[in-house]
C-alpha atoms as a PDB file:
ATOM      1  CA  UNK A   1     -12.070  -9.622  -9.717  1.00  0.00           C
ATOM      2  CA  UNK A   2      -9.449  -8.727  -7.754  1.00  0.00           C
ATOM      3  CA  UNK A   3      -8.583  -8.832  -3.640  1.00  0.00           C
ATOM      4  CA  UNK A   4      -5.994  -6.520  -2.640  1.00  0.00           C
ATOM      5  CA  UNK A   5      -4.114  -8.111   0.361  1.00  0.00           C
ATOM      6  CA  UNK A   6      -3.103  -4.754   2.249  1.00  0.00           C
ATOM      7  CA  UNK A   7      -5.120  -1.675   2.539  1.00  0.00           C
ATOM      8  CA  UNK A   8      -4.725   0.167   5.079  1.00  0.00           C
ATOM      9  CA  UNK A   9      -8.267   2.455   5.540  1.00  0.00           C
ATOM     10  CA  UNK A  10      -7.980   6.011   6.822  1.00  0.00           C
ATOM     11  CA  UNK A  11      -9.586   5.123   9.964  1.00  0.00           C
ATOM     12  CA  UNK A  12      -9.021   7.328  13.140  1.00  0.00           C
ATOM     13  CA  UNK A  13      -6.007   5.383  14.140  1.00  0.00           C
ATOM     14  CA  UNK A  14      -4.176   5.367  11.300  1.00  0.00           C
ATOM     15  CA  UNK A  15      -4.237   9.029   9.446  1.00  0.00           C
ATOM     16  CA  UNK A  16      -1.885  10.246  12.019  1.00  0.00           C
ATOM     17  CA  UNK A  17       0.956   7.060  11.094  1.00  0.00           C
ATOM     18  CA  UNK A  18       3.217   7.471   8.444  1.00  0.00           C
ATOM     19  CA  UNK A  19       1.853   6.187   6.122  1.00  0.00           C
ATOM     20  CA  UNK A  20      -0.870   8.699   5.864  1.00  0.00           C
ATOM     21  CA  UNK A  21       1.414  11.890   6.252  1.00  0.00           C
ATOM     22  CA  UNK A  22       1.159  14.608   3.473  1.00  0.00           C
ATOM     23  CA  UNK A  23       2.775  17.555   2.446  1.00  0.00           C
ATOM     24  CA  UNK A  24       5.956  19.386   4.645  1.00  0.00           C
ATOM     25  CA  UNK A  25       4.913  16.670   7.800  1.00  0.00           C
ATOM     26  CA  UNK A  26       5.947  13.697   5.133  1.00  0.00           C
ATOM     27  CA  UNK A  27       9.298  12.106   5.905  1.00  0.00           C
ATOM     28  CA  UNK A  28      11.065  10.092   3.312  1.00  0.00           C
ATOM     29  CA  UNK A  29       9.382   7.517   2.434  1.00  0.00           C
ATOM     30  CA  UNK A  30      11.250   6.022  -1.054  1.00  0.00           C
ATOM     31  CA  UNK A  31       7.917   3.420  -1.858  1.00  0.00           C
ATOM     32  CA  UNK A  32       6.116   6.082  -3.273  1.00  0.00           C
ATOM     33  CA  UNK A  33       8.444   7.540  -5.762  1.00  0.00           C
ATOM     34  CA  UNK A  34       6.673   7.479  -9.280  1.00  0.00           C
ATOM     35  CA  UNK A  35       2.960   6.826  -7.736  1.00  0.00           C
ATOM     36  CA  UNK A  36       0.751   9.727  -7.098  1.00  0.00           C
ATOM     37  CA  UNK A  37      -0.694  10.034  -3.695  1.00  0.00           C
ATOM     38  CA  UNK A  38      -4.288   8.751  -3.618  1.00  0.00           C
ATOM     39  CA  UNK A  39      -7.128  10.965  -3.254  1.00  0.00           C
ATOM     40  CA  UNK A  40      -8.563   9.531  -0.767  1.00  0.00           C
ATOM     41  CA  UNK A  41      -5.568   9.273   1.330  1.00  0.00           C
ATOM     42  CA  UNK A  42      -4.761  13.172   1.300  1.00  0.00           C
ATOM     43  CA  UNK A  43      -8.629  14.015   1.731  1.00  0.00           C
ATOM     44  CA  UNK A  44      -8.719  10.942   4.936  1.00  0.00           C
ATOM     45  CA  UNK A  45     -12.420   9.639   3.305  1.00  0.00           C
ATOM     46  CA  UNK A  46     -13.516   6.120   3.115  1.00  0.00           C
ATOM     47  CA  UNK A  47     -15.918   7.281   0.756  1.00  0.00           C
ATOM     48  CA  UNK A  48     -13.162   8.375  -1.710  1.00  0.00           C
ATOM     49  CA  UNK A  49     -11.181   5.437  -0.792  1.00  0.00           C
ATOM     50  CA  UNK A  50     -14.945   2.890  -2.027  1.00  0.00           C
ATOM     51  CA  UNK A  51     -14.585   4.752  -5.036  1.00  0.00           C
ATOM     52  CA  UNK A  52     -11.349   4.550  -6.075  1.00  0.00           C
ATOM     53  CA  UNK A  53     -11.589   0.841  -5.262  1.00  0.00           C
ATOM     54  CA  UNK A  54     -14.449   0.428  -7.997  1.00  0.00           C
ATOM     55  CA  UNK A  55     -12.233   2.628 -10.092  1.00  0.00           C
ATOM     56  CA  UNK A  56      -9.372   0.054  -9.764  1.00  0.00           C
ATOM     57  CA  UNK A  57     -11.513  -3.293  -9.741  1.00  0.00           C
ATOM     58  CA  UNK A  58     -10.626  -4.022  -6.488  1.00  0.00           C
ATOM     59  CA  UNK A  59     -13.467  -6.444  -4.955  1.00  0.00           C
ATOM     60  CA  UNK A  60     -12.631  -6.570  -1.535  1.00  0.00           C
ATOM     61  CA  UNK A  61      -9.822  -4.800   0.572  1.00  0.00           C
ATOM     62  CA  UNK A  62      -8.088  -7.033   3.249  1.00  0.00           C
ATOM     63  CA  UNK A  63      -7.180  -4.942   5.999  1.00  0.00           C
ATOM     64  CA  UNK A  64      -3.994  -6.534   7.843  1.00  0.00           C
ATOM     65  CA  UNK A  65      -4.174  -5.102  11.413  1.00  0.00           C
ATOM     66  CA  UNK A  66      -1.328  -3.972  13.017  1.00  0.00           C
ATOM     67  CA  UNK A  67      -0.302  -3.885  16.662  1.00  0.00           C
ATOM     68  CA  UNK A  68       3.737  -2.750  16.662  1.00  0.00           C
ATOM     69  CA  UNK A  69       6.044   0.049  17.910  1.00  0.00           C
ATOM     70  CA  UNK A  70       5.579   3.799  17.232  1.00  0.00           C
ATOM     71  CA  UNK A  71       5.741   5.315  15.009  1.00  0.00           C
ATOM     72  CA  UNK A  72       3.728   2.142  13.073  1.00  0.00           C
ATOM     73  CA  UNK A  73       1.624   2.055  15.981  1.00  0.00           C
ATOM     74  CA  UNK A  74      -1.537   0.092  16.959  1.00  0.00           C
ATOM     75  CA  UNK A  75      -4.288   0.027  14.922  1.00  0.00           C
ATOM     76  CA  UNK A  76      -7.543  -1.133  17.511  1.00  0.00           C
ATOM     77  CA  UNK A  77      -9.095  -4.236  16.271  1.00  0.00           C
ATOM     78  CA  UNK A  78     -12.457  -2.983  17.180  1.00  0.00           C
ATOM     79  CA  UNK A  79     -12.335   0.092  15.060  1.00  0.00           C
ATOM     80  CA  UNK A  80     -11.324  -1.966  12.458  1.00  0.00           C
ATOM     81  CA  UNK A  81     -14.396  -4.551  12.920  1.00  0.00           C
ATOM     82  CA  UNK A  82     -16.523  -1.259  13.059  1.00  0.00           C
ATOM     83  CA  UNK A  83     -15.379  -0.947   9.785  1.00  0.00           C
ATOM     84  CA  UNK A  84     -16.129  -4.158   8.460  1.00  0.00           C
ATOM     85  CA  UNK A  85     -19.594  -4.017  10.022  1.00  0.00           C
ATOM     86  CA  UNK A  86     -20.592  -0.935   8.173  1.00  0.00           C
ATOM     87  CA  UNK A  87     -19.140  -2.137   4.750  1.00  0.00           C
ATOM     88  CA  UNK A  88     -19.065  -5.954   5.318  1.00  0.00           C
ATOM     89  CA  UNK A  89     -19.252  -6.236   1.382  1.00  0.00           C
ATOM     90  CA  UNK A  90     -16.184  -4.694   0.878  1.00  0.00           C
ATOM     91  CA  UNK A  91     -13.594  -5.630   3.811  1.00  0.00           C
ATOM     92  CA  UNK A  92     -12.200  -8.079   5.738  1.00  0.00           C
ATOM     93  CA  UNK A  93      -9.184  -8.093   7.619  1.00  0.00           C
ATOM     94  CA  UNK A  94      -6.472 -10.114   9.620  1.00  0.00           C
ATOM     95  CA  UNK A  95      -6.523  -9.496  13.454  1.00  0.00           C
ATOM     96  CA  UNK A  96      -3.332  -7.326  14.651  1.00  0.00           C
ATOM     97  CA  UNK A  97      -1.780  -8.730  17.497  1.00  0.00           C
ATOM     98  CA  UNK A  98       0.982  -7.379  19.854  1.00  0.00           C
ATOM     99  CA  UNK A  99       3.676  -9.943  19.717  1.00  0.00           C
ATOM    100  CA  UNK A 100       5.204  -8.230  22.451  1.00  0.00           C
ATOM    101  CA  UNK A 101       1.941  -8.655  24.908  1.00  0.00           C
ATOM    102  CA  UNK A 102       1.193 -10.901  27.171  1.00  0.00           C
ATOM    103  CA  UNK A 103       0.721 -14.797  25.537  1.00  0.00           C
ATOM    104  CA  UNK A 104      -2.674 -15.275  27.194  1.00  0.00           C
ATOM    105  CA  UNK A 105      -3.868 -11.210  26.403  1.00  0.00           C
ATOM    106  CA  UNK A 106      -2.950 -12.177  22.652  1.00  0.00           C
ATOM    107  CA  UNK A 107      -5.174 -15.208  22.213  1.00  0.00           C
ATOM    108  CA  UNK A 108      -7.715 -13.850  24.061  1.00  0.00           C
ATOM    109  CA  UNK A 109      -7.677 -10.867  21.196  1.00  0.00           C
ATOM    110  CA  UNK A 110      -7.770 -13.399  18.326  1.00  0.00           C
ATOM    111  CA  UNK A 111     -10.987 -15.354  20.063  1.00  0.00           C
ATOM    112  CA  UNK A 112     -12.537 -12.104  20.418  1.00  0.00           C
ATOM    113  CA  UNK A 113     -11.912 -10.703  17.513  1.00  0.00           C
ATOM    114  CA  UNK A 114     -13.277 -13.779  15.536  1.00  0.00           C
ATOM    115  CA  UNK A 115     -16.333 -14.001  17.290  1.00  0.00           C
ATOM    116  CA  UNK A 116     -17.469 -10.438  15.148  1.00  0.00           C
ATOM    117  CA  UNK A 117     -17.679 -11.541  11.039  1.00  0.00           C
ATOM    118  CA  UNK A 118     -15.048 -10.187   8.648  1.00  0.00           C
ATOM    119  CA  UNK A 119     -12.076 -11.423  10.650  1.00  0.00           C
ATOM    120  CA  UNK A 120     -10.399 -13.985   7.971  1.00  0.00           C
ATOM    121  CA  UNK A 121      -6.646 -14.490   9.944  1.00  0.00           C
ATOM    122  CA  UNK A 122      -3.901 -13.597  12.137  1.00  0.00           C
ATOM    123  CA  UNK A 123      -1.260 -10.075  11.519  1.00  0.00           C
ATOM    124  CA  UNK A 124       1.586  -9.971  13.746  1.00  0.00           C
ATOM    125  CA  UNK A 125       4.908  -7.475  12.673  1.00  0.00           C
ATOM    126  CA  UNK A 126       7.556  -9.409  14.774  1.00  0.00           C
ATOM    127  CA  UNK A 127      10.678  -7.478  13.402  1.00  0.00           C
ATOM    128  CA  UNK A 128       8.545  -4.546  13.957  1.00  0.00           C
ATOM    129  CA  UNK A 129       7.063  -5.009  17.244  1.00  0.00           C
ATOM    130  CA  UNK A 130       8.289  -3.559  21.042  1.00  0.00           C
ATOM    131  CA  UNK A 131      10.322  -6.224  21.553  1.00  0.00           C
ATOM    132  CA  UNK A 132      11.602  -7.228  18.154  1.00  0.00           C
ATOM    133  CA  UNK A 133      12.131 -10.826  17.548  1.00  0.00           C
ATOM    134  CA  UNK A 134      12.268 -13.131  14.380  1.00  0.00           C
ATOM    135  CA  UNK A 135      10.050 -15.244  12.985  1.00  0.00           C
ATOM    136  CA  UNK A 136      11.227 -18.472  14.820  1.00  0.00           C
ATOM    137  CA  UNK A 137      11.066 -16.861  18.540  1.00  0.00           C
ATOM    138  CA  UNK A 138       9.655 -19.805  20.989  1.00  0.00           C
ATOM    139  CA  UNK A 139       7.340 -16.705  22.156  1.00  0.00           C
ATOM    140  CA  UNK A 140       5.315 -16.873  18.940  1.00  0.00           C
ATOM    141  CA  UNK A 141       4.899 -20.836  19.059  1.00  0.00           C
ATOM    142  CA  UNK A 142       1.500 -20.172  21.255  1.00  0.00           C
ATOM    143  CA  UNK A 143       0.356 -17.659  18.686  1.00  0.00           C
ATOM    144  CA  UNK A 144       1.260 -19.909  15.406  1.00  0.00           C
ATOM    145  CA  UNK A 145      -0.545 -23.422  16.691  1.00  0.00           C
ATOM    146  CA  UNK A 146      -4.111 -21.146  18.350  1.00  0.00           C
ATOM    147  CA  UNK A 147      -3.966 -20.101  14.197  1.00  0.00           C
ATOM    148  CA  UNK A 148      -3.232 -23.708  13.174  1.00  0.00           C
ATOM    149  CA  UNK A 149      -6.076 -24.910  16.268  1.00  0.00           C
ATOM    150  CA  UNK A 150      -8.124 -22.530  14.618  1.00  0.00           C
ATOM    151  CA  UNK A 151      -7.693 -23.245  11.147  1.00  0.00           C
ATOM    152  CA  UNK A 152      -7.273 -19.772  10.380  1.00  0.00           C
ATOM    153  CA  UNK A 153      -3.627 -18.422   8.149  1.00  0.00           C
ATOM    154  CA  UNK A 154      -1.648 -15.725   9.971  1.00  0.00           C
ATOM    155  CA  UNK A 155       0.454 -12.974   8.201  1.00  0.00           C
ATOM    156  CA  UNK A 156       3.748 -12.221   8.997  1.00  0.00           C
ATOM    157  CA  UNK A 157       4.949  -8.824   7.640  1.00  0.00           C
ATOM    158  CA  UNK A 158       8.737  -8.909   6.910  1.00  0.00           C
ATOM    159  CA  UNK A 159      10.473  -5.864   4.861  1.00  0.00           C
ATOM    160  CA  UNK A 160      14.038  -4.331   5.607  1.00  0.00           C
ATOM    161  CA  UNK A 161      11.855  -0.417   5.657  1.00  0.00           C
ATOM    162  CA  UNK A 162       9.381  -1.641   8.027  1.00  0.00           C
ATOM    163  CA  UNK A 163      12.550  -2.495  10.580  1.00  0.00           C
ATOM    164  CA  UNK A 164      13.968   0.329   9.786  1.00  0.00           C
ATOM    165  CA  UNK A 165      10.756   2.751  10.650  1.00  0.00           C
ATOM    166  CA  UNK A 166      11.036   1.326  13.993  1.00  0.00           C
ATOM    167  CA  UNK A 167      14.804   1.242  14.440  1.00  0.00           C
ATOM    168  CA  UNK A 168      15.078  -2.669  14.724  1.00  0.00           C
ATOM    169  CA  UNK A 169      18.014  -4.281  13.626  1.00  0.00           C
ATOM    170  CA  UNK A 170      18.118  -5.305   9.882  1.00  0.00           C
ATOM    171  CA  UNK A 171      18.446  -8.858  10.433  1.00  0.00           C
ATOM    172  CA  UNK A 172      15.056  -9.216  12.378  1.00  0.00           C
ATOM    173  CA  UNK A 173      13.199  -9.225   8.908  1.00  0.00           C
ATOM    174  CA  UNK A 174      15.152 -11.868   7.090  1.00  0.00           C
ATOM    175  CA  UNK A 175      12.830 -14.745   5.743  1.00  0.00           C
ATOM    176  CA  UNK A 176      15.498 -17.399   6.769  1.00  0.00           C
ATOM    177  CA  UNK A 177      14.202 -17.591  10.264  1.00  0.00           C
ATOM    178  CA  UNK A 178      10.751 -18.658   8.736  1.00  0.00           C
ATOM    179  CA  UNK A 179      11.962 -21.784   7.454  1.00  0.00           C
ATOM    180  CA  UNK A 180      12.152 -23.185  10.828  1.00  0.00           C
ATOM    181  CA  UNK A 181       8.880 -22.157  11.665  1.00  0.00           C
ATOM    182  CA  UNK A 182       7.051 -23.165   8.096  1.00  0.00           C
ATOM    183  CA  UNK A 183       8.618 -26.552   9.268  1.00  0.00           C
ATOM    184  CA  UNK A 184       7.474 -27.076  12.744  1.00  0.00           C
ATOM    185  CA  UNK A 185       3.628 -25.768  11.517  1.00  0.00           C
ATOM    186  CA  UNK A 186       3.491 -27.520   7.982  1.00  0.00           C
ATOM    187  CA  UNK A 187      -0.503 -27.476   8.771  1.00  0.00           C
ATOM    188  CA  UNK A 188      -0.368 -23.697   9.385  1.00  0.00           C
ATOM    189  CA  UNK A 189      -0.702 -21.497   6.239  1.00  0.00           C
ATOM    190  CA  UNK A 190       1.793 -18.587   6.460  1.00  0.00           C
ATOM    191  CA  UNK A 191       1.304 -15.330   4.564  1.00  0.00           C
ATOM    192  CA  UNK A 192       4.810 -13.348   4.162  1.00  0.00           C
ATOM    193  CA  UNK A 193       3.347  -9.878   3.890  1.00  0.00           C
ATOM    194  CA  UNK A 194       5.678  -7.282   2.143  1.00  0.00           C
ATOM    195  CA  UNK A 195       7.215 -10.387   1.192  1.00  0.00           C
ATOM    196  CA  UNK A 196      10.321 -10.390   2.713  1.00  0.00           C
ATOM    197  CA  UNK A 197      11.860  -7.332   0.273  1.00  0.00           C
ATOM    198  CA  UNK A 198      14.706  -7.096  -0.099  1.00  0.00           C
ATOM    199  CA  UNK A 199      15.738 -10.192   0.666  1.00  0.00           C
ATOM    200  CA  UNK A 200      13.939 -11.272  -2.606  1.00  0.00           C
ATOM    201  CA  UNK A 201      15.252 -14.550  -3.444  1.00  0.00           C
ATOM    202  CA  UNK A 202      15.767 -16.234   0.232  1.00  0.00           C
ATOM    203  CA  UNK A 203      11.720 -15.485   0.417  1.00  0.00           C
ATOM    204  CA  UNK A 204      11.496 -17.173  -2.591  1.00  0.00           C
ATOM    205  CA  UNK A 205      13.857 -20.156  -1.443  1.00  0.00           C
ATOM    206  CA  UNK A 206      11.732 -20.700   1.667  1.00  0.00           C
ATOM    207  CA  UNK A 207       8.430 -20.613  -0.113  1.00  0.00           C
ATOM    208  CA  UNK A 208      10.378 -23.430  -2.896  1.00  0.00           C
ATOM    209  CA  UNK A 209      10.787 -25.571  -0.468  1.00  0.00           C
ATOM    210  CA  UNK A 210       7.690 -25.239   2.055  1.00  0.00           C
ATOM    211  CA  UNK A 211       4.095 -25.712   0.098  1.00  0.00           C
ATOM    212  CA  UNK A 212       2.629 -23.419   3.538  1.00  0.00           C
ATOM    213  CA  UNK A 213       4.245 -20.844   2.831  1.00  0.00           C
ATOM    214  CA  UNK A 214       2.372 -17.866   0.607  1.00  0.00           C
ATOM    215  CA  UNK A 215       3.930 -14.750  -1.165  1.00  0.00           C
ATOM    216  CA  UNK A 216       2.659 -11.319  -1.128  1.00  0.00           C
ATOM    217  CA  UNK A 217       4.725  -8.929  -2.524  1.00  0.00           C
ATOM    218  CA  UNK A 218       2.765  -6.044  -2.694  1.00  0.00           C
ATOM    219  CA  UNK A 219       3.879  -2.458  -4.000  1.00  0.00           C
ATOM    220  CA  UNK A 220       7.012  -4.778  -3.902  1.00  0.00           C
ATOM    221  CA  UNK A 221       5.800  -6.388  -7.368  1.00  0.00           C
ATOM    222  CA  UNK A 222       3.318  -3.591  -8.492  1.00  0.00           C
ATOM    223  CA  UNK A 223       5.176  -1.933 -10.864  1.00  0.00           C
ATOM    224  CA  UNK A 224       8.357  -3.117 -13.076  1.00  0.00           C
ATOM    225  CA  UNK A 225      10.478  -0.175 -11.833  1.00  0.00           C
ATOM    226  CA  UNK A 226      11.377  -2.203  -8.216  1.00  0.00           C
ATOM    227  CA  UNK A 227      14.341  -4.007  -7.746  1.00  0.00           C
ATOM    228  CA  UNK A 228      13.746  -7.529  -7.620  1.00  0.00           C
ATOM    229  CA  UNK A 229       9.499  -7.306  -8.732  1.00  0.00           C
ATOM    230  CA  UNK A 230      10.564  -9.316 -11.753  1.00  0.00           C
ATOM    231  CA  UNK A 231      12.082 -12.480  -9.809  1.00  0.00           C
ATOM    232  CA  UNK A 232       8.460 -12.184  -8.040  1.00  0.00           C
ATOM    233  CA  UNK A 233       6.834 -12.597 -11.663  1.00  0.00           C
ATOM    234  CA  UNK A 234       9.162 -15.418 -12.045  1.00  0.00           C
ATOM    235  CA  UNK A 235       7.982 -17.424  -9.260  1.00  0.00           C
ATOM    236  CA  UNK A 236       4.891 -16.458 -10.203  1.00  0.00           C
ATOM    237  CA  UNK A 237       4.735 -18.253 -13.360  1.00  0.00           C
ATOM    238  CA  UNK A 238       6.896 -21.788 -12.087  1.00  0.00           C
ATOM    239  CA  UNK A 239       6.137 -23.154  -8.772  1.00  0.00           C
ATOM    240  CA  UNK A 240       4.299 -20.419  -6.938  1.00  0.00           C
ATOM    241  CA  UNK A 241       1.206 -19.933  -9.108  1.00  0.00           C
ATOM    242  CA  UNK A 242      -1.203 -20.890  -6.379  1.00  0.00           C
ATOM    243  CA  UNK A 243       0.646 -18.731  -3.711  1.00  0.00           C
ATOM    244  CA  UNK A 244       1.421 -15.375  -5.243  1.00  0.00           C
ATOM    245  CA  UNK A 245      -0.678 -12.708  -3.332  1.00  0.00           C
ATOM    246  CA  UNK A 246      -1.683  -9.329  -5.000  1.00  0.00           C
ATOM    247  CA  UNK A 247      -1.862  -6.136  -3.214  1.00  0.00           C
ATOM    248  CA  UNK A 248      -1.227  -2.422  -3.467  1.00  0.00           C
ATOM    249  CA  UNK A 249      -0.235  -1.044   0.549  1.00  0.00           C
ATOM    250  CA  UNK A 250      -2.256   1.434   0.067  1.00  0.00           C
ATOM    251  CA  UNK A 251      -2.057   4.402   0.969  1.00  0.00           C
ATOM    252  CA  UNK A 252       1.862   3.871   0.151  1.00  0.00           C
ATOM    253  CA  UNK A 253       0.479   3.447  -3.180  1.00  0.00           C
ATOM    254  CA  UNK A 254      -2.803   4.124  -5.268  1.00  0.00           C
ATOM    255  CA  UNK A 255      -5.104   1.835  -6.373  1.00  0.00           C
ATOM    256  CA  UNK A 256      -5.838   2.772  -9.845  1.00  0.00           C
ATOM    257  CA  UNK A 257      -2.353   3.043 -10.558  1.00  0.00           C
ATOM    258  CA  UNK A 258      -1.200   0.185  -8.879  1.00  0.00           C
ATOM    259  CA  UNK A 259      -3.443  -2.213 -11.368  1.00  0.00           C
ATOM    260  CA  UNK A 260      -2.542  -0.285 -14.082  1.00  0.00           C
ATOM    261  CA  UNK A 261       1.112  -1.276 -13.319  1.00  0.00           C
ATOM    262  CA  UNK A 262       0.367  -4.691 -12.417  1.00  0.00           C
ATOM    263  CA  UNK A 263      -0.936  -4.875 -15.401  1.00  0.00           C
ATOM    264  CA  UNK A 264       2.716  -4.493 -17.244  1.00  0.00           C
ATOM    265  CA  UNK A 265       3.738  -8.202 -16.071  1.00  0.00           C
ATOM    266  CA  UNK A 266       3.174 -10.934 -18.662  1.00  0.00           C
ATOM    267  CA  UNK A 267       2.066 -14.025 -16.934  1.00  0.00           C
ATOM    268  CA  UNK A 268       1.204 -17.316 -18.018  1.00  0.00           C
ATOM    269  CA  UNK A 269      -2.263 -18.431 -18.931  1.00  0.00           C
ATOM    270  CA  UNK A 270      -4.306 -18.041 -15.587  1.00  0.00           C
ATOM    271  CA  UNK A 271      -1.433 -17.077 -13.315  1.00  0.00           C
ATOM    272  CA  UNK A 272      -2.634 -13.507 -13.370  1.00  0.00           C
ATOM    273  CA  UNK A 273      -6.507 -14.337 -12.320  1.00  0.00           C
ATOM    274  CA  UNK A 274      -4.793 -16.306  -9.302  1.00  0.00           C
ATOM    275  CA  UNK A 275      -2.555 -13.930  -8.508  1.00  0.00           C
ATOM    276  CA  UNK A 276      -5.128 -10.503  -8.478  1.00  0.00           C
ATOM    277  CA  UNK A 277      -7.872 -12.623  -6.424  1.00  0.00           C
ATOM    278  CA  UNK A 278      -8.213 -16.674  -6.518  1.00  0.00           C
ATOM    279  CA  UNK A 279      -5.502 -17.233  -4.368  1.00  0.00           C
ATOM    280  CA  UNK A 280      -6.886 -14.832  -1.489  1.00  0.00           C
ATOM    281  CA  UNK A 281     -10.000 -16.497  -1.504  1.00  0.00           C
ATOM    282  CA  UNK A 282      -8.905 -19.570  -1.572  1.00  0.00           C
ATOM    283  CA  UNK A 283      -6.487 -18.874   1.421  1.00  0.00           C
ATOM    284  CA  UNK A 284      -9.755 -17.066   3.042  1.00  0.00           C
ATOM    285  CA  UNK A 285     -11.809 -19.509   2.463  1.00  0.00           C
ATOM    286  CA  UNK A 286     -14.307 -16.482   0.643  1.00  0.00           C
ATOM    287  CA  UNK A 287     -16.685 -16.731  -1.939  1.00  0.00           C
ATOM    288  CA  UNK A 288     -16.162 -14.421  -4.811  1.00  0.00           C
END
């Protein structure tokens, strides 16, 4: 059984972001290079996209939703809760919240958004958003105790190419800055979506040393060809067995494939059934 962590649907909203683009309108984009582009994604179906899930394994896709500047974009919570309402046996998703927006607007989005089933956490893209700021900005502290209030995890997506995409400063994606804020919220549990890449072994410092703090790599530790996927595996199979997320970023990368290259890693005995989809449930609080 396995929960992937980020997919990203072909709703409305999205087949027009970059992630989505095919053909002469793709720019570079160097996460895809050895993965074939998914069906699904170059056709825009949701139909294709539920089949190629079954095809992979994949149980149930969490859809992080994401509020940040162009050419990311925002991605409407509502559409995606449409989503979820017409295949609630198959998604759930983390609210997307505009870090940049108005304190009062943001938590007002989260209450909302939680009142409608399928919404499981938090997303925000700080080093990605409007106003870019790092993981410890005093202007998130509202946003990371309503989560902790709430009981609910929030994600915070971290990668030197999602800065880049938006022309933010490389720095603004550096895990370091989380330690602070893994301190100040020990109660709070904080998913590092994208998990930090490059900066590969500082992610994997912070999570050492703060138990709140959960791992997912995604098509960062999909296949064995990625610099620094194997120190991933490593952490995987010491201390961070119980917070190693699995997931595939689709449509940056296929699902079928993306198992199949999973699948390389040698892991200890169990590690592998956590990683692929205990440890999302048990962070979602989810039945299997």
């Amino acid at each position: 059984m396995i929960v992937d962590m980020r997919l990203r649907p072909p709703l409305e909203s999205w087949v027009d972001k970059p992630q989505f683009q095919r053909g002469s309108e793709a720019k570079y984009y160097p996460s895809r290079i050895g993965f074939p582009r998914p069906p699904s994604a170059e056709r825009r179906s949701i139909e294709l996209l539920l089949r190629e899930m079954d095809a992979a394994g994949i149980r149930w896709g969490v859809i992080m939703g994401r509020q940040s500047a162009p050419p990311l974009g925002m991605i409407p919570n509502g559409e995606i809760g449409d989503l979820m309402a017409r295949h609630p046996d198959r998604f759930v998703s983390f609210t997307g919240i505009d870090v940049s927006a108005d304190t009062d607007d943001s938590l007002a989005e989260i209450d909302g958004c939680f009142e409608r089933p399928g919404f499981k956490g938090v997303s925000i893209e700080p080093g990605a958003s409007p106003t870019p700021m790092t993981a410890d900005d005093r202007r998130l502290y509202p946003i990371y105790e309503h989560c902790r209030d709430r009981g609910v995890p929030i994600s915070i997506t971290l990668s030197g190419m999602l800065g880049q995409m938006v022309g933010a400063s490389w720095e603004f994606n550096s895990p370091q800055p989380l330690y602070r804020t893994a301190k100040d919220f020990p109660d709070l549990q904080i998913v590092v979506s994208h998990a930090a890449w490059p900066y590969v072994q500082e992610m994997l410092g912070v999570a050492f040393v703060c138990g709140n703090v959960w791992v997912s790599p995604d098509l960062y530790m999909v296949g064995t060809n990625t610099p620094g996927a194997a120190e991933y595996v490593k952490a995987a199979n010491s201390y961070l067995s119980d917070r190693v997320l699995f997931g595939t970023a689709y449509p940056s990368r296929p699902l079928v494939e993306s198992v199949q290259a999973f699948d390389e890693w040698i892991f200890e005995p169990g590690v592998k059934e956590q990683v692929l989809g205990l440890n999302a449930l048990r962070l979602m609080q989810m039945d299997a």
